[in-house]
C-alpha atoms as a PDB file:
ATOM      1  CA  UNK A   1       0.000   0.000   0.000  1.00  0.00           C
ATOM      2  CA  UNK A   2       2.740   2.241   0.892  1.00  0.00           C
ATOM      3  CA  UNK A   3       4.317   1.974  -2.566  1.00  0.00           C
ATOM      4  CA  UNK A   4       1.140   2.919  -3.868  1.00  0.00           C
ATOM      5  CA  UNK A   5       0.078   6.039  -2.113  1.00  0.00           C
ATOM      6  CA  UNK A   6       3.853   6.553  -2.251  1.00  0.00           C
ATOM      7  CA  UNK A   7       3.703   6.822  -6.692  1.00  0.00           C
ATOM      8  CA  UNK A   8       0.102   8.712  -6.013  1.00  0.00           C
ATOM      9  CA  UNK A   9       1.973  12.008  -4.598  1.00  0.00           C
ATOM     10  CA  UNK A  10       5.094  11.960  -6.661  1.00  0.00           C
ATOM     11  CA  UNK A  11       7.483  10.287  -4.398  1.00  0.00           C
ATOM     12  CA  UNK A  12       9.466   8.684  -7.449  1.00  0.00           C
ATOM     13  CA  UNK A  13      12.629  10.932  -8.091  1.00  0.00           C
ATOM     14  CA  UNK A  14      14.796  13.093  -6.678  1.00  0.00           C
ATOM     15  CA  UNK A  15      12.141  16.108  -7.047  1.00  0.00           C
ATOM     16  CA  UNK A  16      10.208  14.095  -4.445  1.00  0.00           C
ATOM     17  CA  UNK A  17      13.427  14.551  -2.338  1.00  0.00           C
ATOM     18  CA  UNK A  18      12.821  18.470  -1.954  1.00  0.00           C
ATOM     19  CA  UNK A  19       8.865  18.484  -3.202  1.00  0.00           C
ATOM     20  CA  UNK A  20       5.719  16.767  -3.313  1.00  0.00           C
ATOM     21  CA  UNK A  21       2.851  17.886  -5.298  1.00  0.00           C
ATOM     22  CA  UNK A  22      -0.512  17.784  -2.986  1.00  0.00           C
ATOM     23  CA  UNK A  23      -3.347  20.257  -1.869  1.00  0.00           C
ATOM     24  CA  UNK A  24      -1.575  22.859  -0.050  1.00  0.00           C
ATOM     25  CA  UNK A  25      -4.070  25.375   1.840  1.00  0.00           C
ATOM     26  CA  UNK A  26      -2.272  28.366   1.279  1.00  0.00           C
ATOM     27  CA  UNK A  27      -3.893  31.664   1.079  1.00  0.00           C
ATOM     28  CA  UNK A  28      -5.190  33.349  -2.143  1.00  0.00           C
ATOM     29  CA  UNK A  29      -4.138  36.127  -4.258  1.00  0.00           C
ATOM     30  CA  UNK A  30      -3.498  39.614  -2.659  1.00  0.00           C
ATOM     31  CA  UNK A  31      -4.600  37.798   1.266  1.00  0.00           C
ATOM     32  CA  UNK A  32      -1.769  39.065   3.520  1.00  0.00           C
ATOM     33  CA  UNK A  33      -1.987  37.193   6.281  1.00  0.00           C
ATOM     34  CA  UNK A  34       0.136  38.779   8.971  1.00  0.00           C
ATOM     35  CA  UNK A  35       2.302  42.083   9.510  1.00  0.00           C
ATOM     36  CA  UNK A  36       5.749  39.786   8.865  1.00  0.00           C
ATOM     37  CA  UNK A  37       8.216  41.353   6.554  1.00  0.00           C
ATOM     38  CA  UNK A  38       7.783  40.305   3.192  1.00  0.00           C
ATOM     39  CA  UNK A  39       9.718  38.092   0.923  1.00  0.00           C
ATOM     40  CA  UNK A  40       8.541  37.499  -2.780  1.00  0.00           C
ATOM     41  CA  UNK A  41       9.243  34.908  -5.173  1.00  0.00           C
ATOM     42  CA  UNK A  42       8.207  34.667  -8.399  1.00  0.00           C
ATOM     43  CA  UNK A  43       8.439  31.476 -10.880  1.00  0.00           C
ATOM     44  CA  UNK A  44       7.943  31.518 -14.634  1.00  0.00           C
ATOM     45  CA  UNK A  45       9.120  28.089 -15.786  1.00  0.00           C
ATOM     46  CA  UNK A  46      12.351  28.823 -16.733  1.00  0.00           C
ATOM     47  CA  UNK A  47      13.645  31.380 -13.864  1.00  0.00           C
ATOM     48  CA  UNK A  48      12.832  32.018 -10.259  1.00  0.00           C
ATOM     49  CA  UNK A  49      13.772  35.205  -8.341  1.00  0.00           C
ATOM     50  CA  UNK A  50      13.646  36.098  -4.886  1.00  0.00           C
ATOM     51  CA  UNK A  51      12.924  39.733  -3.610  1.00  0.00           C
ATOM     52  CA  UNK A  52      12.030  41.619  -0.718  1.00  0.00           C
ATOM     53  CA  UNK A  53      13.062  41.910   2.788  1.00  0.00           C
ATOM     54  CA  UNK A  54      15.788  39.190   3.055  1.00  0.00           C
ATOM     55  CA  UNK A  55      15.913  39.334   6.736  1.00  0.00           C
ATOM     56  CA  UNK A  56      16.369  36.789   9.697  1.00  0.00           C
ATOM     57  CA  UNK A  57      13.226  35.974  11.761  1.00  0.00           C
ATOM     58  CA  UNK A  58       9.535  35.120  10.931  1.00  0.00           C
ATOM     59  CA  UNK A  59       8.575  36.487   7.192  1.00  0.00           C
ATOM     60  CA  UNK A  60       5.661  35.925   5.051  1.00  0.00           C
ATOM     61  CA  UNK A  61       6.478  34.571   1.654  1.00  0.00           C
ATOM     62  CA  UNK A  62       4.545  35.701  -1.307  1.00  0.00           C
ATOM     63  CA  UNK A  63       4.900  33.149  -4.366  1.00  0.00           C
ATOM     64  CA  UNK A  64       3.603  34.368  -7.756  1.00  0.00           C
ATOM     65  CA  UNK A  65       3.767  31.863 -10.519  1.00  0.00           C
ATOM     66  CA  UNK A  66       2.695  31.923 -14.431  1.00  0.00           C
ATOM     67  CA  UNK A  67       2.691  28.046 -14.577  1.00  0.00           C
ATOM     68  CA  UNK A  68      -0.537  25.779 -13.623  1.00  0.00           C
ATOM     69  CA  UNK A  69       2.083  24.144 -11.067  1.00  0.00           C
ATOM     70  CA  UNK A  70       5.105  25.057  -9.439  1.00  0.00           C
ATOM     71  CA  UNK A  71       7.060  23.804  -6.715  1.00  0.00           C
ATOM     72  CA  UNK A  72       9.554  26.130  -4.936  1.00  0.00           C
ATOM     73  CA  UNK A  73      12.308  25.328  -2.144  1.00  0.00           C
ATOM     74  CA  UNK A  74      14.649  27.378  -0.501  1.00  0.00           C
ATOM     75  CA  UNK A  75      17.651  25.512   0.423  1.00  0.00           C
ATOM     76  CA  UNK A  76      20.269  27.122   3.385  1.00  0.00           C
ATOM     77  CA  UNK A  77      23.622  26.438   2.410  1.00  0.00           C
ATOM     78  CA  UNK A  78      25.733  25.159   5.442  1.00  0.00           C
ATOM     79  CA  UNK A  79      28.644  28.041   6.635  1.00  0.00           C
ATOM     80  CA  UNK A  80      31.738  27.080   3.434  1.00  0.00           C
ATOM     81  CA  UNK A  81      29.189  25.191   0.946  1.00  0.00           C
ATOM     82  CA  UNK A  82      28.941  27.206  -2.143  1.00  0.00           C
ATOM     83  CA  UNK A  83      26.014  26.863  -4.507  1.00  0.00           C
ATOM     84  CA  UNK A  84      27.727  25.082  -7.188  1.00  0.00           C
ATOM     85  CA  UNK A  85      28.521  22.285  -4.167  1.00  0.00           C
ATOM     86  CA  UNK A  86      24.741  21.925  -4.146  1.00  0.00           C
ATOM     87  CA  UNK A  87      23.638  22.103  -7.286  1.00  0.00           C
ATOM     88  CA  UNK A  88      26.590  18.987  -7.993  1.00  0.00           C
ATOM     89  CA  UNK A  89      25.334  17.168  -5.303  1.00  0.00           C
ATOM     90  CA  UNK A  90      21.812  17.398  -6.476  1.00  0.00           C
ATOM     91  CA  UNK A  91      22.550  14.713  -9.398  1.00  0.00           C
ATOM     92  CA  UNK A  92      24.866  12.280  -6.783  1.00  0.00           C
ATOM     93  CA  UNK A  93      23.499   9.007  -6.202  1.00  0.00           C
ATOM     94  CA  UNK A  94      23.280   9.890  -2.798  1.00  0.00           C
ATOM     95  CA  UNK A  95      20.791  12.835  -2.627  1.00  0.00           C
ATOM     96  CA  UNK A  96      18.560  11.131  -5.106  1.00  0.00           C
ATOM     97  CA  UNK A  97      18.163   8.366  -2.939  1.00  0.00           C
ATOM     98  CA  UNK A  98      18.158  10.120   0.593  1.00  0.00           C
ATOM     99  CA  UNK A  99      17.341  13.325   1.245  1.00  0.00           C
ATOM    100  CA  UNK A 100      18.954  13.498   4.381  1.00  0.00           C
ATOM    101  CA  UNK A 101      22.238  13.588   2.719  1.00  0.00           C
ATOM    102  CA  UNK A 102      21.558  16.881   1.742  1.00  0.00           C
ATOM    103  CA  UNK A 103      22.464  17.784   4.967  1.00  0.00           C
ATOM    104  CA  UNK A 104      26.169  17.796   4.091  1.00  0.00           C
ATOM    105  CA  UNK A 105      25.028  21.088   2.461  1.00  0.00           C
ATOM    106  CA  UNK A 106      22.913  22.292   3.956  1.00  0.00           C
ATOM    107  CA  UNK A 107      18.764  22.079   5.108  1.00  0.00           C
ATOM    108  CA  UNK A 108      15.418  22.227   3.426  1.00  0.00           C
ATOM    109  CA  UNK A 109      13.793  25.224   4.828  1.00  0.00           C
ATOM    110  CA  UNK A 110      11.115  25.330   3.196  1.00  0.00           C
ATOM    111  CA  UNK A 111       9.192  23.470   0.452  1.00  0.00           C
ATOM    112  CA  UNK A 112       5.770  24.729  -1.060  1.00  0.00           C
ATOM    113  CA  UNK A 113       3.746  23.235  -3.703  1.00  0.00           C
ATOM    114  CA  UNK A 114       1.968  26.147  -5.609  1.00  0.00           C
ATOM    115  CA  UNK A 115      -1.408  26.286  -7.920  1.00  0.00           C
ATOM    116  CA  UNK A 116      -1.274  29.265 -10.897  1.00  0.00           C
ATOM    117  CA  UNK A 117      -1.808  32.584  -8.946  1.00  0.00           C
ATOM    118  CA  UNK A 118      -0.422  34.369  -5.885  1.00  0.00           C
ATOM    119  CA  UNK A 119      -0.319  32.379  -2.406  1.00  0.00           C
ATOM    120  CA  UNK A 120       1.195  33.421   0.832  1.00  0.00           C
ATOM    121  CA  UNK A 121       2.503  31.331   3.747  1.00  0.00           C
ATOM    122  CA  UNK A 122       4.298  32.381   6.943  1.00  0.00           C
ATOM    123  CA  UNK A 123       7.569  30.827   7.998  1.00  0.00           C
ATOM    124  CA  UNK A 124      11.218  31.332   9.730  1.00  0.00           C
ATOM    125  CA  UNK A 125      14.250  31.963   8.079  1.00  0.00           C
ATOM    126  CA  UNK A 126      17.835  32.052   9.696  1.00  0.00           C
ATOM    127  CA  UNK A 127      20.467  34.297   8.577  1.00  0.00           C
ATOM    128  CA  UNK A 128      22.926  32.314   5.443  1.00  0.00           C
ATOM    129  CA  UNK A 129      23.130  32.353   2.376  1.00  0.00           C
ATOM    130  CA  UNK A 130      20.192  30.275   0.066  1.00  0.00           C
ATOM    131  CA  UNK A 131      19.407  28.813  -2.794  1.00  0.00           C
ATOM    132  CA  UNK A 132      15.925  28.787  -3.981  1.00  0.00           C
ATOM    133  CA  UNK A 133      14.923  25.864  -6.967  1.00  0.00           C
ATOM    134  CA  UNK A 134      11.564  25.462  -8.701  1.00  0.00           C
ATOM    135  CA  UNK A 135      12.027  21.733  -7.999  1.00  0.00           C
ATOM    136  CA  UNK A 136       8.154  20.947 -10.587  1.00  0.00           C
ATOM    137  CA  UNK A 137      10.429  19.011 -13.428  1.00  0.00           C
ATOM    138  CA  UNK A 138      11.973  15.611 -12.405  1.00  0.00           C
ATOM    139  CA  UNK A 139      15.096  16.271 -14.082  1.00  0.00           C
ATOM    140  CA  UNK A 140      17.336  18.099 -11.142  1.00  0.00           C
ATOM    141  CA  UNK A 141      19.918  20.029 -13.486  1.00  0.00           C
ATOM    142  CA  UNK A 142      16.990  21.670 -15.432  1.00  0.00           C
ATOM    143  CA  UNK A 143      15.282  23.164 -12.509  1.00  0.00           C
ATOM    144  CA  UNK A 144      15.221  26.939 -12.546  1.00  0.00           C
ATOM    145  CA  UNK A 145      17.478  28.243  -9.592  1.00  0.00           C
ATOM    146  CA  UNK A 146      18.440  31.372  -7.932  1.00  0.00           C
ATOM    147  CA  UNK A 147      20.547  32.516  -5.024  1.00  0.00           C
ATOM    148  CA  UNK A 148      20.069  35.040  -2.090  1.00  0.00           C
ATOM    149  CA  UNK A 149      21.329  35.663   1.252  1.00  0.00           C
ATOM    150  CA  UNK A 150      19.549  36.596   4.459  1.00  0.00           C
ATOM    151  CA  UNK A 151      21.153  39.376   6.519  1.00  0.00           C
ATOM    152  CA  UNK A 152      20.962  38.998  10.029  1.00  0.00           C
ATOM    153  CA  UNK A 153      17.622  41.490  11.325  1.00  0.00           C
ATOM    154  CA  UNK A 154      18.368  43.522  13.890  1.00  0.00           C
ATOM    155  CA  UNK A 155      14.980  42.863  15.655  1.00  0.00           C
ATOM    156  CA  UNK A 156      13.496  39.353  14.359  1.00  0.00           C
ATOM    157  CA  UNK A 157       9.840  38.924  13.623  1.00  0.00           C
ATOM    158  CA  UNK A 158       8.073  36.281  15.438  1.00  0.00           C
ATOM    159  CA  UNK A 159       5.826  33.883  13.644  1.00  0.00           C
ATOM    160  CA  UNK A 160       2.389  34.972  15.396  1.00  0.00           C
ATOM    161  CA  UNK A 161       0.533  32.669  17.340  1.00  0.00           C
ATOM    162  CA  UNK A 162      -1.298  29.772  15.737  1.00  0.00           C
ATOM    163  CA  UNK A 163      -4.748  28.101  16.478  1.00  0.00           C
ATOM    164  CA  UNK A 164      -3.516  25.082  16.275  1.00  0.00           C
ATOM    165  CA  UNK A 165       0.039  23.136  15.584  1.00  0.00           C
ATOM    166  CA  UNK A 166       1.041  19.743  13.983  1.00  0.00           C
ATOM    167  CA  UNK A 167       4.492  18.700  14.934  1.00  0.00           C
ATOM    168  CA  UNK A 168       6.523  15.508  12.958  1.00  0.00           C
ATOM    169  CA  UNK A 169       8.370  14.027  15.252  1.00  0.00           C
ATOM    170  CA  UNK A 170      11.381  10.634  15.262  1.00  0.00           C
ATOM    171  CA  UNK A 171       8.907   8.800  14.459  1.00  0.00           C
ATOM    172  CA  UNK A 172       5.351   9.813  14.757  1.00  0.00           C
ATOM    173  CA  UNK A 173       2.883  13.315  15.105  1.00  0.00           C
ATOM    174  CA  UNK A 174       1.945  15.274  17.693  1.00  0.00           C
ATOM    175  CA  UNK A 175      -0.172  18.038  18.545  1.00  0.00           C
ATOM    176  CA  UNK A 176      -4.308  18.652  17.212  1.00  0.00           C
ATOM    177  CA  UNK A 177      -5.917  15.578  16.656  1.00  0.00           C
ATOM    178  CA  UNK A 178      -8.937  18.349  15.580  1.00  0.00           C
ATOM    179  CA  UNK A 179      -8.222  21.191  13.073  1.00  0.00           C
ATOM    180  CA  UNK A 180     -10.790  24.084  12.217  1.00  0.00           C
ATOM    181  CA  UNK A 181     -11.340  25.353   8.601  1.00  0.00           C
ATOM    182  CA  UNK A 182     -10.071  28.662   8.935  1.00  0.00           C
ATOM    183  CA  UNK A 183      -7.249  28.794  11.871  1.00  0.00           C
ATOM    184  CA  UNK A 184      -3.725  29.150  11.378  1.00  0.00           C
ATOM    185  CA  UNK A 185      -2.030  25.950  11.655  1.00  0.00           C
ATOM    186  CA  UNK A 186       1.659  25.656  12.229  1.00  0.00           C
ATOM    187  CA  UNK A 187       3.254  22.368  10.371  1.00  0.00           C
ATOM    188  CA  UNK A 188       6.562  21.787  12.126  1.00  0.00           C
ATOM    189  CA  UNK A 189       9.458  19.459  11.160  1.00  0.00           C
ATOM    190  CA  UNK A 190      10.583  18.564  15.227  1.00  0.00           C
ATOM    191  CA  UNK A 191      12.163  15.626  14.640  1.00  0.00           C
ATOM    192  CA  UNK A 192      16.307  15.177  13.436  1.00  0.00           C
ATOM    193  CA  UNK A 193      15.817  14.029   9.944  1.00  0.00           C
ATOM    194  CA  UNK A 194      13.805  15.130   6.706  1.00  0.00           C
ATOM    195  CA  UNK A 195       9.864  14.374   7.184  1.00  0.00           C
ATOM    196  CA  UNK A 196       6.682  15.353   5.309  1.00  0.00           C
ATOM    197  CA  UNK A 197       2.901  15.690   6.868  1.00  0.00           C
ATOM    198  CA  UNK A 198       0.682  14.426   4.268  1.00  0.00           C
ATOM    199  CA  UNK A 199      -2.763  13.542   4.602  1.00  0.00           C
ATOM    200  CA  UNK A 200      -5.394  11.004   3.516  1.00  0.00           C
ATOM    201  CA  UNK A 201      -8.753  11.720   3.479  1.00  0.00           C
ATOM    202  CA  UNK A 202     -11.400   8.783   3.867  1.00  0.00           C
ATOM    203  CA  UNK A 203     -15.208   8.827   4.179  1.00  0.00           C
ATOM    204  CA  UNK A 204     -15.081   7.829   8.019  1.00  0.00           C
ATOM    205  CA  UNK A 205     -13.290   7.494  11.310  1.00  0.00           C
ATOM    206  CA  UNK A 206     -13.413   3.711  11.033  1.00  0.00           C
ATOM    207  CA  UNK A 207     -12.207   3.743   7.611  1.00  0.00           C
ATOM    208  CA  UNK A 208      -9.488   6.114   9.129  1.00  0.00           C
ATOM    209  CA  UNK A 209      -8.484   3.829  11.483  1.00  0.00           C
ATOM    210  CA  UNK A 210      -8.267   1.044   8.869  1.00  0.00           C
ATOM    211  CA  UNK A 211      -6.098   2.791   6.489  1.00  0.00           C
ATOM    212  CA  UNK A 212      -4.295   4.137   9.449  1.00  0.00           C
ATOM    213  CA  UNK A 213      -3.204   0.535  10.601  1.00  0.00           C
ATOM    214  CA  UNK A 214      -2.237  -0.747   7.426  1.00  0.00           C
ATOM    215  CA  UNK A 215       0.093   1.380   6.743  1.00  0.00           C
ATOM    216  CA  UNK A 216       1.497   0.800  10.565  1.00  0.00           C
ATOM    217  CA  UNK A 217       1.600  -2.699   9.831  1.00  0.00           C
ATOM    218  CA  UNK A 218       2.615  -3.008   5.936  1.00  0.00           C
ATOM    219  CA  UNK A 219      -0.807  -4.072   4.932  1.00  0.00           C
ATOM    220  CA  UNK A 220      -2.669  -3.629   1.726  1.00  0.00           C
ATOM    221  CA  UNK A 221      -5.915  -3.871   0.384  1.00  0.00           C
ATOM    222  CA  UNK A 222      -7.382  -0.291   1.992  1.00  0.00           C
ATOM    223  CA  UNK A 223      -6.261   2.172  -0.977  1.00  0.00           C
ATOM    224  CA  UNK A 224      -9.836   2.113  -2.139  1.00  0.00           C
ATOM    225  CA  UNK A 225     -10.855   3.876   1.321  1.00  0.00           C
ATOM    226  CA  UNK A 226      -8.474   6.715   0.435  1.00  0.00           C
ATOM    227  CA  UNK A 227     -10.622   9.372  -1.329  1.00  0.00           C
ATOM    228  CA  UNK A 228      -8.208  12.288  -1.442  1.00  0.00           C
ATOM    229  CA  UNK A 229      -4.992  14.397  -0.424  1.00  0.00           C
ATOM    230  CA  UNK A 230      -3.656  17.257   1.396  1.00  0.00           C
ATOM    231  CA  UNK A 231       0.121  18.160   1.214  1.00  0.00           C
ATOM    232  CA  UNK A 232       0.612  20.283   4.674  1.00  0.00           C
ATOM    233  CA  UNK A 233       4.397  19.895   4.478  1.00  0.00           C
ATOM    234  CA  UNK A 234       6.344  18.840   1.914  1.00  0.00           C
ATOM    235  CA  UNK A 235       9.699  17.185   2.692  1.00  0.00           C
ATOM    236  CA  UNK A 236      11.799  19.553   4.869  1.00  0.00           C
ATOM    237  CA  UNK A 237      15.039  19.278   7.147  1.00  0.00           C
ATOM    238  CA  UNK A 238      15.052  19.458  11.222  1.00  0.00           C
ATOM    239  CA  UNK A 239      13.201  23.041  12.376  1.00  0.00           C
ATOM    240  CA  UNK A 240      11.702  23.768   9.640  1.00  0.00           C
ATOM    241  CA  UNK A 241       7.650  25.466  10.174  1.00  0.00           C
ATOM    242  CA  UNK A 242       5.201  26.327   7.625  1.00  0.00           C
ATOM    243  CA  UNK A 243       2.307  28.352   8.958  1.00  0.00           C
ATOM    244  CA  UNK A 244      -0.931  29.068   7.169  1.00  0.00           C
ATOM    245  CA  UNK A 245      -4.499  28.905   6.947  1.00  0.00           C
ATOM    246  CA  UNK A 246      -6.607  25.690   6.970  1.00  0.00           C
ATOM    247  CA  UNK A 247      -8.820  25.523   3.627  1.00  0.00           C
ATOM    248  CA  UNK A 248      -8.749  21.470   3.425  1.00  0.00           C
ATOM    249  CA  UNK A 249     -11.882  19.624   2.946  1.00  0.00           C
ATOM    250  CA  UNK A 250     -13.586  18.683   6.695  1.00  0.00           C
ATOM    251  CA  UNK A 251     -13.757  14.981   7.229  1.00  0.00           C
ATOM    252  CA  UNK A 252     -11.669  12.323   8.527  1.00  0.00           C
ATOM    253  CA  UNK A 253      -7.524  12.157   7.715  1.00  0.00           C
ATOM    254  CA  UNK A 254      -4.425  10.387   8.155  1.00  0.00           C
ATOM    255  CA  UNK A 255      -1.136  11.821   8.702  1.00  0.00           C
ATOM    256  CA  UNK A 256       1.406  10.111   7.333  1.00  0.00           C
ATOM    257  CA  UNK A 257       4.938  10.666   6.537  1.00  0.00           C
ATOM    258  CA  UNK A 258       6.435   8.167   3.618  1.00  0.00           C
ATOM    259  CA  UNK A 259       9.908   9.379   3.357  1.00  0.00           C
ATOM    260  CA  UNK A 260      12.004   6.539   4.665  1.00  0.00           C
ATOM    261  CA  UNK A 261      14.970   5.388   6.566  1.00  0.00           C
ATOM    262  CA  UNK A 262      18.482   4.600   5.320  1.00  0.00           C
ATOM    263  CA  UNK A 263      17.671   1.396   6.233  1.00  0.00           C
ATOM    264  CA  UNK A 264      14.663   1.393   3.091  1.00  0.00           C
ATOM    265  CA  UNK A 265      12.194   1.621   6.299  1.00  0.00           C
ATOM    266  CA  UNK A 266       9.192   3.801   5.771  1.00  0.00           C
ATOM    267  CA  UNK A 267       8.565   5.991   8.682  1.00  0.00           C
ATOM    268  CA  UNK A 268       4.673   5.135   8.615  1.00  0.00           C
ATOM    269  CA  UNK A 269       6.754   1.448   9.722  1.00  0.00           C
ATOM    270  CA  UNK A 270       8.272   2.999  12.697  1.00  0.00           C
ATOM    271  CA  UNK A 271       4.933   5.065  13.728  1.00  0.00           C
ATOM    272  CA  UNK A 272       4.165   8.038  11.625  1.00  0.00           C
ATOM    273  CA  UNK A 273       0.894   7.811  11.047  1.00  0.00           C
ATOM    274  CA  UNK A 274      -2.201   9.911  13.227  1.00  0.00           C
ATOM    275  CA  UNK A 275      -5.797   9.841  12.670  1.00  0.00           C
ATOM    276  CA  UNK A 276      -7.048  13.415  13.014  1.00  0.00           C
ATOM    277  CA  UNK A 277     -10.097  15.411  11.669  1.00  0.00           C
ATOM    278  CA  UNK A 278     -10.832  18.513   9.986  1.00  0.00           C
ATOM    279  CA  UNK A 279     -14.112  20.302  11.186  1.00  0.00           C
ATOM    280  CA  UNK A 280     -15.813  23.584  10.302  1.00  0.00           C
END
């Protein structure tokens, strides 16, 4: 079953290493969603800039694209990695076939999967110096790329409260087992290696629960009770929080994170897998 839910959200090549396509509920055009200093990124297909104020601290990002999809990551180079170091390590063997290598270079900050349009998100950025990728083709060396640094702010912005928070842990989820069409949810990478939060939608809590404990156990036969999919975080490194509005469908979900260990172990294996639902 795994393998198969797995294929359904892209998790095939190295652009599932940095980005998974799913229902993100980001905001709409022209919807600021907080005071946060503002960082804009724009994507056409064949470039991707970054703008705005490219300080430390809590920022809202603004991504404008042209394309029906894009896919955007900003990658923090580690203190003596250049950019060409990363963009050569993004073909190795190695990367391709665990993202958590990528941490010889550096972290996933953030990773956003975008509709056609303007959407905004809230997140935290530390001072470094970043490369941002439009990460949509599976090919690695053709992805449009850009680098930018972020200056250290003399007064950081804080991420404003949320309604609710969903934390992936080594190995499982915590926080709301209820979330509210409408709040502002913070999705939080906790743990010490590279997780996602994706989640199934079924018809029911028992059907839920079914789906739920196959993929605990390695079972199949249940992918008929999955009837859709929300992306709330895409694959990102240790720290990492992506805050935004709740527009998912209500009804009854399961978290689930399918990146796996370097021992080929899927982290729904080891635990990574919550029944929650999404209410009015």
């Amino acid at each position: 079953m795994q393998r198969a839910i797995s294929r359904a959200i892209g998790i095939i090549t190295v652009a599932a290493v940095l980005s998974v396509a799913g229902v993100f509920s980001a905001s709409p055009a022209g919807a600021r969603t907080t005071d946060l200093p503002v960082i804009t990124i724009d994507i056409s297909g064949k470039t991707i800039t970054v703008a705005g104020a490219l300080g430390s601290g809590a920022v809202e990002i603004e991504a404008t694209t042209t394309k029906a999809n894009a896919s955007p990551v900003l990658f923090r180079l580690n203190a003596g990695v250049t950019a060409d170091d990363f963009y050569a390590a993004l073909n190795s063997p190695a990367v391709q076939n665990d993202p958590n290598a990528a941490s010889a270079y550096g972290a996933i900050v953030m990773n956003w999967h975008l509709t056609q349009g303007t959407s905004t998100v809230a997140t935290k950025l530390s001072p470094g110096d970043y490369v941002a990728l439009d990460t949509t083709k599976h090919d690695a060396s053709a992805w449009p790329r850009t680098e930018f640094t972020v200056a250290t702010a003399a007064q950081p912005a804080a991420l404003p409260a949320a309604d609710a928070k969903v934390r992936a842990i080594d190995f499982g989820f915590r926080g709301a087992k209820t979330l509210h069409v409408g709040d502002v949810v913070r999705f939080q990478n906790d743990g010490y290696v590279v997780h996602m939060i994706v989640a199934m939608r079924t018809n029911n809590a028992d059907d839920a629960k079914k789906v739920a404990s196959a993929l605990r156990t390695g079972k199949s036969g249940v992918n008929h009770l999955v009837t859709g999919f929300a992306n709330f975080l895409s694959p990102v490194s240790h720290g990492a929080v992506l805050q935004e509005t709740l527009d998912a469908q209500p009804g009854w979900y399961v978290l689930a994170c399918f990146m796996t260990t370097q021992a080929g172990q899927q982290h729904t294996l080891l635990g990574m897998e919550r029944v929650i639902q999404i209410v009015k």
